[in-house]
C-alpha atoms as a PDB file:
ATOM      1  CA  UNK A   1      15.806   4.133  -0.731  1.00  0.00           C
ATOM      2  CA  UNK A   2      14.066   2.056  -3.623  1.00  0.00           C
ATOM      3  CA  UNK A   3      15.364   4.682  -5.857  1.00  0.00           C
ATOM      4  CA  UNK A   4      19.191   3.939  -5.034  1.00  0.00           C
ATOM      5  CA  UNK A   5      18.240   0.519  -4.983  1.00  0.00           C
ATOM      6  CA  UNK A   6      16.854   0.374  -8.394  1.00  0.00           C
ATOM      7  CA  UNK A   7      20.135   2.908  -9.572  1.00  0.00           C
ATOM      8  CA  UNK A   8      22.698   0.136  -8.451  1.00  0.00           C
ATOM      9  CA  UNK A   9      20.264  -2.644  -9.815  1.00  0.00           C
ATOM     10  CA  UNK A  10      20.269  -0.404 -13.449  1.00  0.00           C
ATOM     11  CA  UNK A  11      24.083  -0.363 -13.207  1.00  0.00           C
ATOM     12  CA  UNK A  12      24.684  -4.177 -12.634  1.00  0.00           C
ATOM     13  CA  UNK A  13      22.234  -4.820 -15.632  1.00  0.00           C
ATOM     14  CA  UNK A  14      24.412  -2.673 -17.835  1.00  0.00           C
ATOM     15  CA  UNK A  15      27.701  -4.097 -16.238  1.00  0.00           C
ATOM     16  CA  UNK A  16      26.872  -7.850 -17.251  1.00  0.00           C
ATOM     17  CA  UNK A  17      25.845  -6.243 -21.040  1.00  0.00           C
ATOM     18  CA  UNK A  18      29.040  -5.423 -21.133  1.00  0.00           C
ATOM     19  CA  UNK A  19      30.293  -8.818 -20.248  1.00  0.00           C
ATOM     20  CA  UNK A  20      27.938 -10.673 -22.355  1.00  0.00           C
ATOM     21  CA  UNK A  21      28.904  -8.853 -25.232  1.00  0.00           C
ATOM     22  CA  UNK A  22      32.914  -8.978 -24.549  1.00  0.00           C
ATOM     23  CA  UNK A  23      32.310 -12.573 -24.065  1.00  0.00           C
ATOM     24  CA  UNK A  24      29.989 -13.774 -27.120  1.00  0.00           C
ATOM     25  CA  UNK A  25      30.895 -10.743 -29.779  1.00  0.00           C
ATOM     26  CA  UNK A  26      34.606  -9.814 -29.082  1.00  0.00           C
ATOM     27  CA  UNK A  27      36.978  -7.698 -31.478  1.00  0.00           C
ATOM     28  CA  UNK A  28      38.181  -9.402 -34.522  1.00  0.00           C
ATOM     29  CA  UNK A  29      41.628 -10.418 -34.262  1.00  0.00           C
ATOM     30  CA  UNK A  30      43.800 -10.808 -37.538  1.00  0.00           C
ATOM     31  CA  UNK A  31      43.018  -9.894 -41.267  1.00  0.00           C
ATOM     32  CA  UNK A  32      41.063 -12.971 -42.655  1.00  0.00           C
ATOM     33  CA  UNK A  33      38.377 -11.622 -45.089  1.00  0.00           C
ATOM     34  CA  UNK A  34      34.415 -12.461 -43.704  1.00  0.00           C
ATOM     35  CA  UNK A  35      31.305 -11.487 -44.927  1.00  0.00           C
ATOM     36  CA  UNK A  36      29.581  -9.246 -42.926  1.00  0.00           C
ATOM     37  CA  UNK A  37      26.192 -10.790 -43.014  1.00  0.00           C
ATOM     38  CA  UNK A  38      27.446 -14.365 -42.670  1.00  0.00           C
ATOM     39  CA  UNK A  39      30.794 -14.432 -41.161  1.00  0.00           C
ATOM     40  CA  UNK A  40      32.004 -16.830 -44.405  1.00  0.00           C
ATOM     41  CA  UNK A  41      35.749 -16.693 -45.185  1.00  0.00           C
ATOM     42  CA  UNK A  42      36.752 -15.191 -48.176  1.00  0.00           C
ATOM     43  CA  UNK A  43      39.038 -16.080 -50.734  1.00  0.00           C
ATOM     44  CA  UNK A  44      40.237 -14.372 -53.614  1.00  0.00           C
ATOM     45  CA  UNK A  45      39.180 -11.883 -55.635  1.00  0.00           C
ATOM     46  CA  UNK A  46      34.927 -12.536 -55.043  1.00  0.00           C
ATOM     47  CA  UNK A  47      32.184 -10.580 -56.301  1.00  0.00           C
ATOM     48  CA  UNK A  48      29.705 -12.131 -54.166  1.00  0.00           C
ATOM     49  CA  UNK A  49      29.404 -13.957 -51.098  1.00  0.00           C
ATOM     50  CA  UNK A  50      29.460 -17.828 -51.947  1.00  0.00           C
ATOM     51  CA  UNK A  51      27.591 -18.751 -48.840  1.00  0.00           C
ATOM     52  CA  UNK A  52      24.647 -16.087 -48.763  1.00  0.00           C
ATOM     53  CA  UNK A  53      25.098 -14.624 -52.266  1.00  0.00           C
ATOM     54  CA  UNK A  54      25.250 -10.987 -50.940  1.00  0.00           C
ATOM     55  CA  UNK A  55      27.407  -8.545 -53.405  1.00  0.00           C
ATOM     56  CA  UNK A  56      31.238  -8.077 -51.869  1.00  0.00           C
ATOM     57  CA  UNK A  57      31.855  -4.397 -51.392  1.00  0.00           C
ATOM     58  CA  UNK A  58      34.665  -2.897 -48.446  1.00  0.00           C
ATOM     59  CA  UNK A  59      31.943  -2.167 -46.229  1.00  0.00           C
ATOM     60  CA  UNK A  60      30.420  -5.573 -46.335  1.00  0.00           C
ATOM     61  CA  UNK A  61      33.643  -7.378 -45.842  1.00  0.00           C
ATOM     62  CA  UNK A  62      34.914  -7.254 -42.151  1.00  0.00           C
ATOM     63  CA  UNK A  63      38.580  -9.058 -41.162  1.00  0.00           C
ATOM     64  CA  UNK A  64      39.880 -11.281 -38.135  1.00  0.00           C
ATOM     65  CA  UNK A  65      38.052 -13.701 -36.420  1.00  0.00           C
ATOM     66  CA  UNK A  66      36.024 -13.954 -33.647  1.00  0.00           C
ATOM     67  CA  UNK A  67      37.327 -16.262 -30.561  1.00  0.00           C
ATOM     68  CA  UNK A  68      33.807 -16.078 -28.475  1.00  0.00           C
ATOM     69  CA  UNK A  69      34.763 -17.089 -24.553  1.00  0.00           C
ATOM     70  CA  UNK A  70      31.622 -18.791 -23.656  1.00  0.00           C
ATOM     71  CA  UNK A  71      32.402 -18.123 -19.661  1.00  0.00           C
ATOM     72  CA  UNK A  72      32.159 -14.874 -19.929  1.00  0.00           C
ATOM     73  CA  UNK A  73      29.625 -14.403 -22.114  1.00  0.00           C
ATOM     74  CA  UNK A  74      27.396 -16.884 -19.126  1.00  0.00           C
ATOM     75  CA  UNK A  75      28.872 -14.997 -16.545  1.00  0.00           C
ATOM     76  CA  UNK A  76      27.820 -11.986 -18.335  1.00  0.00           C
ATOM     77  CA  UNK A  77      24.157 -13.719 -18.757  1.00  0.00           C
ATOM     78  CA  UNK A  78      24.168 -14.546 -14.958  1.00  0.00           C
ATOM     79  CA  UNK A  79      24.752 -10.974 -13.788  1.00  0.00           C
ATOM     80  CA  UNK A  80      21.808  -9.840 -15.871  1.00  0.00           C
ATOM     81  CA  UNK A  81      19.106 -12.483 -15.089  1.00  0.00           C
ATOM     82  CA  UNK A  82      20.524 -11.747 -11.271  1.00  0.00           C
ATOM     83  CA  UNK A  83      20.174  -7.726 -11.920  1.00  0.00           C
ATOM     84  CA  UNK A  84      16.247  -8.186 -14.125  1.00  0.00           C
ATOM     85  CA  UNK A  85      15.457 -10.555 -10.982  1.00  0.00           C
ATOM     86  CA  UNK A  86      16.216  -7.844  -8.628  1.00  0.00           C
ATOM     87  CA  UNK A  87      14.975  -4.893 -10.676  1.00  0.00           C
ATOM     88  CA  UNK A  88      11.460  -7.219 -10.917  1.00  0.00           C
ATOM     89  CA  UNK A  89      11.217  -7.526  -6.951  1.00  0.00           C
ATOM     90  CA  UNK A  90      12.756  -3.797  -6.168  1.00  0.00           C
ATOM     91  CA  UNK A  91       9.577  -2.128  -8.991  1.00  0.00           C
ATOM     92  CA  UNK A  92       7.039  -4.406  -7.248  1.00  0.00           C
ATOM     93  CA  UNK A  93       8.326  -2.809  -3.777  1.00  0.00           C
ATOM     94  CA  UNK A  94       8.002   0.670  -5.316  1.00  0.00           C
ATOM     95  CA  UNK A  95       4.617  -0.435  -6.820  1.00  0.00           C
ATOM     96  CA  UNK A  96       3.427  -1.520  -3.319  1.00  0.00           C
ATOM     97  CA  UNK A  97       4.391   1.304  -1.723  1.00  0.00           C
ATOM     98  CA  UNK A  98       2.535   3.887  -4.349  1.00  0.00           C
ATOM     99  CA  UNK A  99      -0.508   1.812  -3.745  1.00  0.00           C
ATOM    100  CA  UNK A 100      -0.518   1.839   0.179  1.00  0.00           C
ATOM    101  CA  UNK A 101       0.029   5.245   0.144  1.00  0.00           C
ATOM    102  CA  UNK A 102      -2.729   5.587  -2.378  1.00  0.00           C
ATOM    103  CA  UNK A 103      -4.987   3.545   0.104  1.00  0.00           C
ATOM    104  CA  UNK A 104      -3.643   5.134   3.655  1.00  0.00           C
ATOM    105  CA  UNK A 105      -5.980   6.617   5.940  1.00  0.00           C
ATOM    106  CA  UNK A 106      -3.795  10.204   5.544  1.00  0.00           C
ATOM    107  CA  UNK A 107      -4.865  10.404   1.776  1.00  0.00           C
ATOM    108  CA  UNK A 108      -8.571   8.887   2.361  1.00  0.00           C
ATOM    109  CA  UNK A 109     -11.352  11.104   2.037  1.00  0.00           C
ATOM    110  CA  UNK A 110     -14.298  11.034   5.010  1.00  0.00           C
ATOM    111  CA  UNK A 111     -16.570   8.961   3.666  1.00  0.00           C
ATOM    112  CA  UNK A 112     -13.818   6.114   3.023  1.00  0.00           C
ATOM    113  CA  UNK A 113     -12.453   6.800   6.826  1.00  0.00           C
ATOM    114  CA  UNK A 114     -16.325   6.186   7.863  1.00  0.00           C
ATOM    115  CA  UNK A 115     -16.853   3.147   6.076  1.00  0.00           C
ATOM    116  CA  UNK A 116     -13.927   1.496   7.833  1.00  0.00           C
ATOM    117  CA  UNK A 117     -14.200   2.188  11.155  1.00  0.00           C
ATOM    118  CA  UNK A 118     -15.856  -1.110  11.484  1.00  0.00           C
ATOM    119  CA  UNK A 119     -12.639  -2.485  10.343  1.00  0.00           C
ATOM    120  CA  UNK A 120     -10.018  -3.253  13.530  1.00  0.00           C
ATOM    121  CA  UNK A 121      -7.775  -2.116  13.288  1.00  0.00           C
ATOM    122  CA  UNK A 122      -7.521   0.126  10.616  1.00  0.00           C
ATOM    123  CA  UNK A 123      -6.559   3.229  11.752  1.00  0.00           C
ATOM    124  CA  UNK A 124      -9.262   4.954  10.350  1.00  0.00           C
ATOM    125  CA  UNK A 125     -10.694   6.088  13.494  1.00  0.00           C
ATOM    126  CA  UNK A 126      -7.343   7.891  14.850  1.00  0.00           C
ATOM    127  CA  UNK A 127      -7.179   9.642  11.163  1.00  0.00           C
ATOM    128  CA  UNK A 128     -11.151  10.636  12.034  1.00  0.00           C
ATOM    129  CA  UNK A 129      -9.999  11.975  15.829  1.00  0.00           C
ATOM    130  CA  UNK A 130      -7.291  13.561  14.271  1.00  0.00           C
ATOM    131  CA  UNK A 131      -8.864  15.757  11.336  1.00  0.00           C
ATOM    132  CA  UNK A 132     -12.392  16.208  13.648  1.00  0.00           C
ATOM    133  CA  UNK A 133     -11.686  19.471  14.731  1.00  0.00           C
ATOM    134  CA  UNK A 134     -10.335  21.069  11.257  1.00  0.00           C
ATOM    135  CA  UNK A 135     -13.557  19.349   9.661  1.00  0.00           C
ATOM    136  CA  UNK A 136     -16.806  21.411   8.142  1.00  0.00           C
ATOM    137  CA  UNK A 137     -19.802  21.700  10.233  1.00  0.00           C
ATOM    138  CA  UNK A 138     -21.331  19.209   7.971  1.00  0.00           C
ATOM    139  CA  UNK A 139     -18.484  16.678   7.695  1.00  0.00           C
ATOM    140  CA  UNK A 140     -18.701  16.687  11.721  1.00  0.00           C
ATOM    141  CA  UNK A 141     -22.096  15.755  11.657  1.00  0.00           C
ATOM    142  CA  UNK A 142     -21.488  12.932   9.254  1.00  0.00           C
ATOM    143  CA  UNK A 143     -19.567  11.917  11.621  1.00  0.00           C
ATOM    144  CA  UNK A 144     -21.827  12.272  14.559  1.00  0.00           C
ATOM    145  CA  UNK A 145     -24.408  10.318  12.538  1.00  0.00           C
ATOM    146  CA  UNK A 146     -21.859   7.779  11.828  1.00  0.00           C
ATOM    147  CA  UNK A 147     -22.058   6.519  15.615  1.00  0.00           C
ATOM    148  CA  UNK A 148     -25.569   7.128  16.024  1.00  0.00           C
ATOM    149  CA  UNK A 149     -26.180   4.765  13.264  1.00  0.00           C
ATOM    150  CA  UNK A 150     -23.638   2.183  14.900  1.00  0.00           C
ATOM    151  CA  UNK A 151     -24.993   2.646  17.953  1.00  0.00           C
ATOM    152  CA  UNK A 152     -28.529   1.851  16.716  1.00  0.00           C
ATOM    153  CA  UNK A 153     -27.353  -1.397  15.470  1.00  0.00           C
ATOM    154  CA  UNK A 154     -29.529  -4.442  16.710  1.00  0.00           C
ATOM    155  CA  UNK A 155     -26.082  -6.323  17.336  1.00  0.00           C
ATOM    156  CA  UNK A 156     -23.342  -5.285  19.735  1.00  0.00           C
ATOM    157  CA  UNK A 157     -20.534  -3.447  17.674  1.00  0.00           C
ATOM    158  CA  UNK A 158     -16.967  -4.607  16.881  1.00  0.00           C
ATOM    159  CA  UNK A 159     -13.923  -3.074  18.581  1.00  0.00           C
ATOM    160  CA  UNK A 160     -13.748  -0.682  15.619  1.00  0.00           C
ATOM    161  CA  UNK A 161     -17.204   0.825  16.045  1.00  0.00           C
ATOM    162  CA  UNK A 162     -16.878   0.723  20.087  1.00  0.00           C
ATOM    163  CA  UNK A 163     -14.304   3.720  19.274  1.00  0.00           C
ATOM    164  CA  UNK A 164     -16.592   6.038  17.649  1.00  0.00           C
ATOM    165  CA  UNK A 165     -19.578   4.952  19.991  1.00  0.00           C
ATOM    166  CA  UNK A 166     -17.067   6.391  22.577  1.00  0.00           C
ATOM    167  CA  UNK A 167     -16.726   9.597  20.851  1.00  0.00           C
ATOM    168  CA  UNK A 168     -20.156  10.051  20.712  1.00  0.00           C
ATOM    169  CA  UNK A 169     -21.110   9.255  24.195  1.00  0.00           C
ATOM    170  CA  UNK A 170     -18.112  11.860  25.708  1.00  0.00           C
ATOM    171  CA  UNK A 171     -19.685  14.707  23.134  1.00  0.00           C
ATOM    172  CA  UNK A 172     -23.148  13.642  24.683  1.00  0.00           C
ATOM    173  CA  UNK A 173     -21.747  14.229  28.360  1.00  0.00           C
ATOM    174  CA  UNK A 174     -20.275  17.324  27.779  1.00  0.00           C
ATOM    175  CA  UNK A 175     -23.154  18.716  25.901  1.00  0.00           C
ATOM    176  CA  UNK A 176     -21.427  19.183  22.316  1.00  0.00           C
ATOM    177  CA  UNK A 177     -24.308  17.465  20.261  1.00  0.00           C
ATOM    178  CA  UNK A 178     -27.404  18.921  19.297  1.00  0.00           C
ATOM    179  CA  UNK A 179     -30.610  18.781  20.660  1.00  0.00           C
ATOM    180  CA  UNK A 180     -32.131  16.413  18.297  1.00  0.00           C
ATOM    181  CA  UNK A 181     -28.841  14.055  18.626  1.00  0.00           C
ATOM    182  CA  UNK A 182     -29.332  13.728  22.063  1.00  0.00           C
ATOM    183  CA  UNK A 183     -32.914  12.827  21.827  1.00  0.00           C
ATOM    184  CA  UNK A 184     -31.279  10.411  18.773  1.00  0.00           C
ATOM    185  CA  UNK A 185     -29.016   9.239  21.684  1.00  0.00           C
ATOM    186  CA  UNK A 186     -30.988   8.665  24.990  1.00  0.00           C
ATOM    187  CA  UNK A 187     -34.014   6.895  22.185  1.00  0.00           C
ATOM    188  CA  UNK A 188     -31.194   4.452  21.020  1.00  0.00           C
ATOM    189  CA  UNK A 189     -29.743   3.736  24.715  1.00  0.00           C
ATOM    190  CA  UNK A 190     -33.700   3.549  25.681  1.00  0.00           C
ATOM    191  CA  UNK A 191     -34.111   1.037  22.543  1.00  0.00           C
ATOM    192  CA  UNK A 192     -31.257  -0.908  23.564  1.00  0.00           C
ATOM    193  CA  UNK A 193     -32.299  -1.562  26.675  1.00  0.00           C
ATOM    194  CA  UNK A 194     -36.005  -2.211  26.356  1.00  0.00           C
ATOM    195  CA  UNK A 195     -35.153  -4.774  22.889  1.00  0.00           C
ATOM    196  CA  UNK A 196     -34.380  -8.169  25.107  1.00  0.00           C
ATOM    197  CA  UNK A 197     -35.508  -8.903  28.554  1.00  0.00           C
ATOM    198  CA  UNK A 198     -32.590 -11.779  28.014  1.00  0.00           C
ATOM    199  CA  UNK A 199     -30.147  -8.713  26.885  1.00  0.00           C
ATOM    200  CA  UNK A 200     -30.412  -6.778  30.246  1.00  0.00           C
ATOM    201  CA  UNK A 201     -29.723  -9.768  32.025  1.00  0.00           C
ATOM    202  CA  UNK A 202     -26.256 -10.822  30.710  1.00  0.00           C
ATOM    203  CA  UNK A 203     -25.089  -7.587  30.221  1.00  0.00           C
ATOM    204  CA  UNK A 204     -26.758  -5.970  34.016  1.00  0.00           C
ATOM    205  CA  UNK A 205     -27.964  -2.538  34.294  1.00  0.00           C
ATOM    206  CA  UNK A 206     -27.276   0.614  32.145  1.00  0.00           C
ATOM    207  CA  UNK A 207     -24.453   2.544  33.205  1.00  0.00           C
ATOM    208  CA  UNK A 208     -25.693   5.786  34.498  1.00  0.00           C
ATOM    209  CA  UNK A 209     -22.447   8.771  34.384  1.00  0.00           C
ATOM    210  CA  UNK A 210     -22.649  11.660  36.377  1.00  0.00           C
ATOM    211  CA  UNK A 211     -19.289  14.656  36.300  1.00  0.00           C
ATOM    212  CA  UNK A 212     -17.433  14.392  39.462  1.00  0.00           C
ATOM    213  CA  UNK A 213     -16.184  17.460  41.608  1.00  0.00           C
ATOM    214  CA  UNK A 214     -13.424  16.881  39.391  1.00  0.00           C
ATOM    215  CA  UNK A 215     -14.860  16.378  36.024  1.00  0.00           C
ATOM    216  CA  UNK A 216     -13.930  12.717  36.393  1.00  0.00           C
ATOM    217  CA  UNK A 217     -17.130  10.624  35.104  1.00  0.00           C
ATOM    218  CA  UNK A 218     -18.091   8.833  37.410  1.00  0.00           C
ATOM    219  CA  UNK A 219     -20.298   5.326  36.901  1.00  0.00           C
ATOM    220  CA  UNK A 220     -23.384   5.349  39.617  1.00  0.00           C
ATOM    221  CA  UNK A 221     -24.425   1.699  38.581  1.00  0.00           C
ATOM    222  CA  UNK A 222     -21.311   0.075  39.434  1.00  0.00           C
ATOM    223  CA  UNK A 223     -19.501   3.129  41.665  1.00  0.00           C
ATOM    224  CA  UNK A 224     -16.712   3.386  40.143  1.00  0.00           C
ATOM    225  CA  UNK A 225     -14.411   6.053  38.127  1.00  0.00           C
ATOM    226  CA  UNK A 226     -13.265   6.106  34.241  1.00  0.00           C
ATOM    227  CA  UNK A 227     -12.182   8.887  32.016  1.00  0.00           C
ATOM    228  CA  UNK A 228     -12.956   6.429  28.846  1.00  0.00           C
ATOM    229  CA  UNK A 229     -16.704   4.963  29.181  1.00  0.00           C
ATOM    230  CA  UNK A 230     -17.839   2.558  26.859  1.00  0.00           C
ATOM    231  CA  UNK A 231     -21.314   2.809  25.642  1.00  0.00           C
ATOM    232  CA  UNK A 232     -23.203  -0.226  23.878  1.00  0.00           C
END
């Protein structure tokens, strides 16, 4: 689209050229002898140019005169400050684009996706979901450690990093992390809730999940249902 755009822009530039020039250097009309270099009338049989001194020859003498039609040639002036405003705005919309799809999650590699997952919202978290499964053993890891590192954070996390602190508590539940990331795990919920006496009291017990019949998780603490828990 920016590239018609830019085509029609291109072709309004060149049509107000032409009216510029049409309008401040038409055709000669008549025969009266100028000099080429500075349009003075001729007279006679001259050698050289009385006004700049340059040497007469045919090619340096041009006839008719020139009847410039100032509206045009501002009309013509008009269409192409219009067309170079337009072509300015249209290459900074092309430019803008180039650089967010330089800077989109889709193009991002891993370690940039981590980094913003603290951002909300970014979408760098969906991109993450998304490419987890096609990922090296290693790159899911980095990943895993990602939200064990959030999770270990003395201060309660941002939406952003609530998202991969989900992840990482559903992986824990259905027994897709390691052995030493669960210990990892169960020390940083144990940390969390031995660091402030004050903490456990505004925020109430630690949810305890347990599978239903139906592979529902199912909260003991405050006997209820969810499919999404929320660890912190």
């Amino acid at each position: 689209m920016i590239l018609v755009v830019l085509l029609v822009v291109a072709l309004w530039i060149v049509f107000g050229a032409m009216v510029l020039k049409r309008g401040w250097w038409p055709r000669r009309v008549g025969d009266t002898p100028h000099c080429r270099k500075c349009d003075y009338i001729l007279s006679g049989d001259q050698r050289r140019c009385p006004e700049c001194g340059s040497t007469l020859q045919p090619r340096s003498v041009v006839r008719g005169e020139r009847h410039r039609n100032l509206l045009l040639a501002g009309i013509g002036g008009v269409f192409i400050a219009c067309g170079g405003l337009a072509l300015s705005v249209a290459a900074f919309g092309l430019a803008s684009d180039w650089v967010q799809r330089i800077n989109s999650n889709e193009n991002l590699p891993l370690s940039r996706l981590l980094s913003r997952t603290d951002n909300t919202p970014s979408g760098a978290w969906d991109e993450i979901r998304r490419r987890f499964d096609k990922l090296s053993k290693a790159d899911q890891d980095a990943v895993i450690e990602r939200g064990l590192e959030v999770q270990n954070l003395p201060v309660p996390p941002n939406n952003g990093s609530a998202n991969i602190l989900d992840f990482i508590g559903r992986r824990y539940f259905d027994h897709q992390l390691t052995a030493a990331q669960e210990d990892r795990f169960v020390a940083n919920i144990r940390a969390l809730t031995s660091s402030s006496a004050a903490a456990r009291r505004s925020r109430g017990p630690l949810p305890e999940f347990r599978r239903s019949g139906k592979g529902r998780l199912f909260c003991r603490t405050c006997r209820s249902g969810t499919a999404e828990p929320r660890l912190f």
